[in-house]
Protein backbone atom coordinates (compact mmCIF):
# COMPACT_ATOMS: atom_id res chain seq x y z
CA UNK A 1 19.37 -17.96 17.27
CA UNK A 2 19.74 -15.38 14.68
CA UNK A 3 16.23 -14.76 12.61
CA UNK A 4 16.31 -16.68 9.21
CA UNK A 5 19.75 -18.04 10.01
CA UNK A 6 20.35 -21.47 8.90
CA UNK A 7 23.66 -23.75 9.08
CA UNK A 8 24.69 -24.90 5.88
CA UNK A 9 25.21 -28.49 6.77
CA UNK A 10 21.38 -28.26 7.87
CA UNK A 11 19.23 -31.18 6.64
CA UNK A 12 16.27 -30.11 8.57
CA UNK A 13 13.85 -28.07 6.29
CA UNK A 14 13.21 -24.81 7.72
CA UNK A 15 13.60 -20.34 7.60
CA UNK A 16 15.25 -20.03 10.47
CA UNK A 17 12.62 -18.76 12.38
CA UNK A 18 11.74 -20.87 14.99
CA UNK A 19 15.15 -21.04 17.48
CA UNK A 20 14.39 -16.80 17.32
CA UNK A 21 11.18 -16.81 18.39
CA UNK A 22 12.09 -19.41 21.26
CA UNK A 23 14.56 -16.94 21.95
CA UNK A 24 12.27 -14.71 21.83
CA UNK A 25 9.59 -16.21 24.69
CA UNK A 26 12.47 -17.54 27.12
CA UNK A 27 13.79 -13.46 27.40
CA UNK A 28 9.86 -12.34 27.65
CA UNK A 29 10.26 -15.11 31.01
CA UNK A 30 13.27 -14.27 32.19
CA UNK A 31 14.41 -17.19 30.94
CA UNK A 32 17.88 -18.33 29.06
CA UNK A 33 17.95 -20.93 25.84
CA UNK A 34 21.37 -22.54 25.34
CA UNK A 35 22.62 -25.68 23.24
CA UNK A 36 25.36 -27.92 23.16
CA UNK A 37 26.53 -29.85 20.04
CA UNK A 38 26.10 -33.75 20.47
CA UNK A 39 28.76 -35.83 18.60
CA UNK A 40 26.59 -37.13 15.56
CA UNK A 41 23.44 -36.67 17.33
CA UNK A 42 22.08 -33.20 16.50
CA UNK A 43 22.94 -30.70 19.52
CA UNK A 44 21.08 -30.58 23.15
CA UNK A 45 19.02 -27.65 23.88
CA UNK A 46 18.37 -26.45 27.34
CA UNK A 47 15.92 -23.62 28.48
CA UNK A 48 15.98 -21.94 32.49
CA UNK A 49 13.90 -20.11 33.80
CA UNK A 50 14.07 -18.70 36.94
CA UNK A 51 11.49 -19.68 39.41
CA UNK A 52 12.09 -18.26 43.01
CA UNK A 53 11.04 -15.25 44.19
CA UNK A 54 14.36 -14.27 45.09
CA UNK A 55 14.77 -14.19 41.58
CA UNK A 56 12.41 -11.42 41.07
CA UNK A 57 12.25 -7.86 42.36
CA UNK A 58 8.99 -6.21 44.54
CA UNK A 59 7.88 -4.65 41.42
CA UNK A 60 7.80 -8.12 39.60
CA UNK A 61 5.81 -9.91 41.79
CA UNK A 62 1.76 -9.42 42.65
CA UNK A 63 0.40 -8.91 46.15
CA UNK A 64 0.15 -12.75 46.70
CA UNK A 65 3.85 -12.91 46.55
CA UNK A 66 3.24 -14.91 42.77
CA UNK A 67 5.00 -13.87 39.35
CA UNK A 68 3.16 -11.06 37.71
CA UNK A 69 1.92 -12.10 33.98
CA UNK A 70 2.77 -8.69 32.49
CA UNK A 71 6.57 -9.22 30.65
CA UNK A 72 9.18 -7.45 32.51
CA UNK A 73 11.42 -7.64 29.28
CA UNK A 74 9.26 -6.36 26.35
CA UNK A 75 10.14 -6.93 22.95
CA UNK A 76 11.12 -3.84 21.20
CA UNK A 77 8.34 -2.86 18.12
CA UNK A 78 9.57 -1.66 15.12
CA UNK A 79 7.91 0.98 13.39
CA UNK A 80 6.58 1.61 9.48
CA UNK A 81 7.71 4.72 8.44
CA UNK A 82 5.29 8.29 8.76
CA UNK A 83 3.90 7.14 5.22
CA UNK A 84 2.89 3.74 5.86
CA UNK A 85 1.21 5.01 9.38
CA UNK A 86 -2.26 5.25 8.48
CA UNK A 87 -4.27 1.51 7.99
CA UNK A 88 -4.14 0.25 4.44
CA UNK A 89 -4.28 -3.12 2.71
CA UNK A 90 -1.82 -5.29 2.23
CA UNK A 91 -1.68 -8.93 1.14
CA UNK A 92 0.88 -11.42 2.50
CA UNK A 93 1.78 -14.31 0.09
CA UNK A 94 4.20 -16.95 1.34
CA UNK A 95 3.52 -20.93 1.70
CA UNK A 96 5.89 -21.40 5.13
CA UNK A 97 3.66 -20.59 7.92
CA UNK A 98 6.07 -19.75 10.57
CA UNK A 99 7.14 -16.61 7.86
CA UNK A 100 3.66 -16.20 7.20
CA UNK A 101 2.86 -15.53 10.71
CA UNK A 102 6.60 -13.49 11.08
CA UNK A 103 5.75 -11.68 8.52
CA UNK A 104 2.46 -10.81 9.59
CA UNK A 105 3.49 -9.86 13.14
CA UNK A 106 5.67 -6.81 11.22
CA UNK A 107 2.57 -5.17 9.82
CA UNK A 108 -0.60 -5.78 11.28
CA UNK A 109 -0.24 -2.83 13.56
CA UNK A 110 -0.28 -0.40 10.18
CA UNK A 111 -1.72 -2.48 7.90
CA UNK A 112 -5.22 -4.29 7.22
CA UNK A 113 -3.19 -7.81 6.47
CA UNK A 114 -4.54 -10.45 4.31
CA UNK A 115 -2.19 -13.70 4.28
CA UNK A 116 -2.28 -16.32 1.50
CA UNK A 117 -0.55 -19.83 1.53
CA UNK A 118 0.22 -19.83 -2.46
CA UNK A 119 0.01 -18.01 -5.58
CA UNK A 120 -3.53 -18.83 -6.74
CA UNK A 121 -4.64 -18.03 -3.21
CA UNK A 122 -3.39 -14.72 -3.10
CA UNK A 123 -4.80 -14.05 -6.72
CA UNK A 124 -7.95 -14.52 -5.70
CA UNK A 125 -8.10 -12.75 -2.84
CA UNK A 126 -6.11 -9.70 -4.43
CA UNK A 127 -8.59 -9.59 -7.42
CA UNK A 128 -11.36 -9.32 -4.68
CA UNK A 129 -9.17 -6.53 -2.55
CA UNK A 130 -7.58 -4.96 -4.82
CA UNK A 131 -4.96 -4.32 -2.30
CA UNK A 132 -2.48 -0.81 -1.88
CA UNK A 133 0.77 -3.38 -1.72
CA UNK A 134 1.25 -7.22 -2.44
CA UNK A 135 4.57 -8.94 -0.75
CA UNK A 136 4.84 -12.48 -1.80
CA UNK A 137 7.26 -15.43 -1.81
CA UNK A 138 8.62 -16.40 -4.91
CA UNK A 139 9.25 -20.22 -4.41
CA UNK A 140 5.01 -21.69 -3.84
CA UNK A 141 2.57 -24.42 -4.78
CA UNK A 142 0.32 -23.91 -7.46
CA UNK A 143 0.96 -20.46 -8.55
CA UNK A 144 4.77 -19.26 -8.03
CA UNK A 145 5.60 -15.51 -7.49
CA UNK A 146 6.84 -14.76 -11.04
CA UNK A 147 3.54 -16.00 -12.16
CA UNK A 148 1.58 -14.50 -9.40
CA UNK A 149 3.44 -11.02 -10.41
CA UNK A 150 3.25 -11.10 -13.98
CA UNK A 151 -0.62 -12.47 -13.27
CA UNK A 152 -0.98 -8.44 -11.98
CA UNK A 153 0.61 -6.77 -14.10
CA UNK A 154 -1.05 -7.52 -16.88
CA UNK A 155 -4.33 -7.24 -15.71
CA UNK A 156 -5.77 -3.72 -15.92
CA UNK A 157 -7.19 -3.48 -12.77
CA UNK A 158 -4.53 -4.79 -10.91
CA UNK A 159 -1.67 -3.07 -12.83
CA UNK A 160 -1.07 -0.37 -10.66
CA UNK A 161 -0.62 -2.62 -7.38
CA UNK A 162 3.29 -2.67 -6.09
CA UNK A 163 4.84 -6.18 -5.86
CA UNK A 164 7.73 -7.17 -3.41
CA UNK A 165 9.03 -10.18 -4.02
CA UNK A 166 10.85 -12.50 -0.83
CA UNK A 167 13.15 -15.04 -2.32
CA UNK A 168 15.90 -17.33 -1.01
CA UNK A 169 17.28 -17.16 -4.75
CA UNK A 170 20.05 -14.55 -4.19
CA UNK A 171 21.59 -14.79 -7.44
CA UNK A 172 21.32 -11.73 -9.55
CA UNK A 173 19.74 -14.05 -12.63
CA UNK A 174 16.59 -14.72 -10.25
CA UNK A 175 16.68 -10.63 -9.58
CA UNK A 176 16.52 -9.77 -12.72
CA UNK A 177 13.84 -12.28 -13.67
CA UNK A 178 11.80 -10.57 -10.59
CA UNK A 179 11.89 -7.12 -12.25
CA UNK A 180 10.94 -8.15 -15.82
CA UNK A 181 8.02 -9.27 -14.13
CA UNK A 182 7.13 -5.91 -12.84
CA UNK A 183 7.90 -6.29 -9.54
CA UNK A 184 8.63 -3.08 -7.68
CA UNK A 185 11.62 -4.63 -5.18
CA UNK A 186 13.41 -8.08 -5.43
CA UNK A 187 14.22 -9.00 -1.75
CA UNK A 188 16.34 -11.84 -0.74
CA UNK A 189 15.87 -14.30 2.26
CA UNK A 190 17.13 -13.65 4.89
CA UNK A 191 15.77 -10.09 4.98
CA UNK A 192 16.39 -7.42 7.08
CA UNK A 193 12.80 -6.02 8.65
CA UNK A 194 13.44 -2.64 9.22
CA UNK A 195 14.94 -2.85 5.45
CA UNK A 196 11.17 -4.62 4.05
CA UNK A 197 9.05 -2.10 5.97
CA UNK A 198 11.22 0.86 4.64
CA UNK A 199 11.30 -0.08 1.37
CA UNK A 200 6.79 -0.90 1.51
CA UNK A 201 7.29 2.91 3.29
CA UNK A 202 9.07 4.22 0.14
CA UNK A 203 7.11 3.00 -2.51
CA UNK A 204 3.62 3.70 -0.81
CA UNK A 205 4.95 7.04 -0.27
CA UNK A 206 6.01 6.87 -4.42
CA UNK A 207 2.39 6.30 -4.91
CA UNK A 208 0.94 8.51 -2.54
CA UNK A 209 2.33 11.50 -4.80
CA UNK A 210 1.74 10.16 -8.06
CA UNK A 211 -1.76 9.60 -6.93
CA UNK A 212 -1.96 13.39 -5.59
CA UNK A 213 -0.36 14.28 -9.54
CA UNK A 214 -3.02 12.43 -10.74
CA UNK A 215 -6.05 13.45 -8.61
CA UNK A 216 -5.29 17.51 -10.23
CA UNK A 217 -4.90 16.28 -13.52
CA UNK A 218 -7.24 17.59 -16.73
CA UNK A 219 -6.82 16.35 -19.86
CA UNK A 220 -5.72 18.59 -21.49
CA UNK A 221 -2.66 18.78 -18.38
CA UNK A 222 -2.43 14.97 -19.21
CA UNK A 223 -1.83 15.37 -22.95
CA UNK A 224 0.57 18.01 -22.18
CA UNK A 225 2.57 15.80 -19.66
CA UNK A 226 2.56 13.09 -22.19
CA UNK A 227 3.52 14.47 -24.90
CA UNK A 228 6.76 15.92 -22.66
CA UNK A 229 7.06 12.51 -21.49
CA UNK A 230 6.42 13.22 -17.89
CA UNK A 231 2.89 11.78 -17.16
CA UNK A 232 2.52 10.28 -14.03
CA UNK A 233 1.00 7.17 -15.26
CA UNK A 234 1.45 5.09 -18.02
CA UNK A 235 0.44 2.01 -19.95
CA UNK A 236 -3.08 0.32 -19.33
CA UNK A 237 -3.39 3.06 -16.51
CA UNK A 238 -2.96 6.40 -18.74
CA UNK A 239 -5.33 4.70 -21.19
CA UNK A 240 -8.11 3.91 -18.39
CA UNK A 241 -7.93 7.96 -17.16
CA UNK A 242 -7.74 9.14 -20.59
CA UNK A 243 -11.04 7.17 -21.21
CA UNK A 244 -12.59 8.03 -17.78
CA UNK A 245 -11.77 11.66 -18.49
CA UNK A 246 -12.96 11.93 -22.08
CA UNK A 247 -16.33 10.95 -20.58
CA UNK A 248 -16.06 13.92 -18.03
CA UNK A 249 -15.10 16.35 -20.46
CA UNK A 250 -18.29 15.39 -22.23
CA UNK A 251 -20.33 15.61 -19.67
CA UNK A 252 -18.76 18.41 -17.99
CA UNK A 253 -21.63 21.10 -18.05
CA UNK A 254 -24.70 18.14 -17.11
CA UNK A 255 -25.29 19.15 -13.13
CA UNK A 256 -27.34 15.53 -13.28
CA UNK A 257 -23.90 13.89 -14.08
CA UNK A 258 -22.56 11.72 -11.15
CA UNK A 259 -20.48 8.65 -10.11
CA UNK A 260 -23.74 6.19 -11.11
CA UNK A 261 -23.80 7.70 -14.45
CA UNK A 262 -19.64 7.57 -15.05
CA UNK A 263 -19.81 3.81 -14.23
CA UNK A 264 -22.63 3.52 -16.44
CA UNK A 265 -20.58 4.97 -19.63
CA UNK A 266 -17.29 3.63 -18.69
CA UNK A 267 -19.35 0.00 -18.48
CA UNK A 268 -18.24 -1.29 -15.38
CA UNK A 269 -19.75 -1.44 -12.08
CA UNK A 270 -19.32 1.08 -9.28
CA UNK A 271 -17.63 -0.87 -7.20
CA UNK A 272 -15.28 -1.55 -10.06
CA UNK A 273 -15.29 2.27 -10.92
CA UNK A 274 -14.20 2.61 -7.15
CA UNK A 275 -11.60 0.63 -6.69
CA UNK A 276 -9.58 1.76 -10.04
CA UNK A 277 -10.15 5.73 -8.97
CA UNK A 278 -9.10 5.21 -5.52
CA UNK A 279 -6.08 2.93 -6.35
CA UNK A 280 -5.25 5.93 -9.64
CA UNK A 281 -6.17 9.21 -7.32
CA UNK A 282 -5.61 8.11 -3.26
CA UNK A 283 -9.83 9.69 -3.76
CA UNK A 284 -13.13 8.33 -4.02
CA UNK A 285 -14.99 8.57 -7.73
CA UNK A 286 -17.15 11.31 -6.38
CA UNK A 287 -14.07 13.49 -4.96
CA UNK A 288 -12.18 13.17 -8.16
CA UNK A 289 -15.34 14.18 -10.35
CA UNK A 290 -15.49 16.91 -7.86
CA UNK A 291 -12.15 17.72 -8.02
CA UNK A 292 -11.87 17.56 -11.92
CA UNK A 293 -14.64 20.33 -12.41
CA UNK A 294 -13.25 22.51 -10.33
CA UNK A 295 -9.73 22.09 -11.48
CA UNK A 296 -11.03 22.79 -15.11
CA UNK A 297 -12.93 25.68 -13.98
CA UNK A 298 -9.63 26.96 -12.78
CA UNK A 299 -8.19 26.11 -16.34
CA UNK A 300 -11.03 28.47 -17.75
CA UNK A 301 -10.85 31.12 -15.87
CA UNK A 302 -7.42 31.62 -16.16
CA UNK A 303 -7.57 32.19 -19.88
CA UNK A 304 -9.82 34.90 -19.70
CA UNK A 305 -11.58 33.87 -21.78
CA UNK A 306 -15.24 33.42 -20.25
CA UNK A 307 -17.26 34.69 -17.13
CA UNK A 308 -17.52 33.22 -13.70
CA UNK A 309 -21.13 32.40 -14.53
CA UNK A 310 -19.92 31.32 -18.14
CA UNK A 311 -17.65 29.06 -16.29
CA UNK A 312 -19.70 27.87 -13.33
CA UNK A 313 -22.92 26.12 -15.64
CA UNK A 314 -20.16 24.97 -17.67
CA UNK A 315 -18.71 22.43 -14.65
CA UNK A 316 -22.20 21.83 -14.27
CA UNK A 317 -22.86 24.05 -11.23
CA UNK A 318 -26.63 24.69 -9.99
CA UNK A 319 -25.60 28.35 -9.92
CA UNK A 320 -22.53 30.83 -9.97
CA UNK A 321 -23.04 31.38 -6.10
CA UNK A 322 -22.94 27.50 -5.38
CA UNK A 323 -20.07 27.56 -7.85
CA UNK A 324 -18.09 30.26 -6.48
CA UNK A 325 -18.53 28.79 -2.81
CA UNK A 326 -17.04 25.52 -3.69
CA UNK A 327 -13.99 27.03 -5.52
CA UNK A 328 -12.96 29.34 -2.67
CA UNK A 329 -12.96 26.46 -0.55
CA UNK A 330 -11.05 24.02 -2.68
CA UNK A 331 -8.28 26.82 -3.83
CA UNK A 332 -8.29 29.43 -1.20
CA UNK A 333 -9.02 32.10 -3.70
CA UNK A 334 -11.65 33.40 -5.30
CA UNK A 335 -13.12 33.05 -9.26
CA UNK A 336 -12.55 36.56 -9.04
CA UNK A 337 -8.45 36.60 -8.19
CA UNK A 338 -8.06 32.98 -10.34
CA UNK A 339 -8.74 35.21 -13.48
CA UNK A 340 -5.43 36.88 -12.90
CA UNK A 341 -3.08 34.09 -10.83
CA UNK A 342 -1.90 30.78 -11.77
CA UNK A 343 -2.18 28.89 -8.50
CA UNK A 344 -2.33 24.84 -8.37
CA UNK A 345 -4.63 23.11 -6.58
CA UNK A 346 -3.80 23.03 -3.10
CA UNK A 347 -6.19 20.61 -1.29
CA UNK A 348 -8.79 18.00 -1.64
CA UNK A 349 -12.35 18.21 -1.49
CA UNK A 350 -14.18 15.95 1.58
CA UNK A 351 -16.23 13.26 0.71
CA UNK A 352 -19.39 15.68 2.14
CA UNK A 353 -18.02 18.38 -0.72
């Protein structure tokens, strides 16, 4: 009755699922599953549940003197961890339905889940999404989950997205096949639960502060960081923000410059534009253009090299007052006290800044 376990000598095609979640429903009824082998016959399974009232206490039984439908045994929950709390995306690609709805059951709770029965399935549906995580089987019809990872990371859009892959292939051969693909984690069948949510807990935690690196980012940081070897992205990723922010810096000081017109020069549509900056930055396109004037304002005003109101039309500010507004409300400080302190950027703009 142990999840995913599976007898050896087992003919029967299967996850070992099934027998658990029996288990599972005769507890919620106060019920007991047992089996007995049967010489060259399989084995004889027999489920009891109690059904008198003396089997029952006050609490357990309505006013009518009937069985109350509420379980008196619930099924302990696990939990994601604190950094997988809030609702994300994830898509769920596995061709076995009983692990498809197992698996499903572990993170719809935390997670917006989209499930897929194979490869080209979840391809689709991830190129539409553009999902914050991807777990998929490895063994599927029509696409298998090599393909369906190295599919992603090569595609500059989809790059970015971390890929678990679920295997029964334990050998260290399939493994290491997994992670030339890209994938982020290699995770044999049977898993441990609490071990898959941690581990989609760690690395959308790993992403959460590379995105936050990212979102404070100027070029001129990002060339630095490069050059030292310690960018926070690489690949078709670092060339997509060196891009988008080459078109900010040239456009800096237009007030008239927005989202509409990024998309525009970058040649791709907003929703496009959208979907890359929030998956790079954890931000919309309009808080990270936000957030990039301001953070090269900072950048200018620490040099000493120009005035506040120098500065402010440069970001493309309506006025130094506007300008200086905005900054003490993103940093905490004044124009004024950046000129002489070094502080990083310490929050994020709202969506109404």
């Amino acid at each position: 009755f142990d999840r995913f376990e599976r007898s050896e000598e087992s003919t029967v095609e299967g996850h070992g699922v099934g027998l658990n979640y029996a288990q599972t429903l005769a507890k919620i009824h106060r019920g007991v599953i047992t089996y007995r082998p049967s010489d060259g016959e399989g084995s004889v399974f027999t489920l009891t549940i109690p059904c008198r009232k003396e089997d029952y206490s006050e609490g357990e039984l309505s006013e009518t003197g009937t069985i109350r439908s509420e379980r008196s045994e619930p099924v302990p929950e696990m939990e994601l961890p604190l950094s997988a709390s809030t609702k994300v995306n994830i898509v769920l690609v596995e061709d076995n339905e009983d692990v498809r709805v197992y698996l499903k059951s572990l993170f719809s709770d935390s997670f917006n889940v989209v499930t897929c029965s194979d490869g080209q399935e979840g391809l689709d549906r991830i190129r539409t999404i553009v999902p914050d995580i991807v777990i998929s089987d490895v063994m599927m019809p029509k696409k298998d989950g090599f393909t369906l990872c190295r599919d992603l990371k090569t595609d500059p859009l989809l790059w970015h997205i971390p890929v678990i892959l679920l295997t029964a292939k334990a050998d260290s051969g399939s493994s290491i096949k997994g992670l030339e693909e890209g994938a982020e984690a290699y995770i044999s069948k049977p898993f441990d639960p609490k071990y898959l949510m941690a581990t989609v807990g760690s690395l959308l935690e790993n992403r959460r502060l590379l995105q936050q690196r990212v979102l404070n980012l100027t070029s001129s940081m990002m060339e630095s960081q490069t050059a030292s070897g310690d960018a926070p992205v690489e690949g078709p990723d670092a060339e997509y923000m060196r891009k988008v922010q080459k078109i900010m810096d040239e456009n800096l000081s237009e007030e008239d410059f927005n989202v509409e017109s990024l998309a525009m020069e970058i040649g791709t549509s907003y929703s496009s534009l959208y979907a890359k900056i929030k998956a790079l930055t954890g931000s919309s396109p309009q808080v990270y253009l936000t957030t990039y004037r301001l953070n090269i304002a900072k950048e200018r005003l620490s040099s000493g090299k120009y005035t506040i109101s120098e500065v402010a039309y440069s970001v493309g500010s309506s006025s130094p007052s506007n300008f200086s507004r905005a900054f003490k409300r993103h940093f905490g400080i004044t124009p004024t006290e950046a000129m002489f302190r070094g502080d990083a950027p310490e929050e994020v703009p709202t969506e109404e800044e």
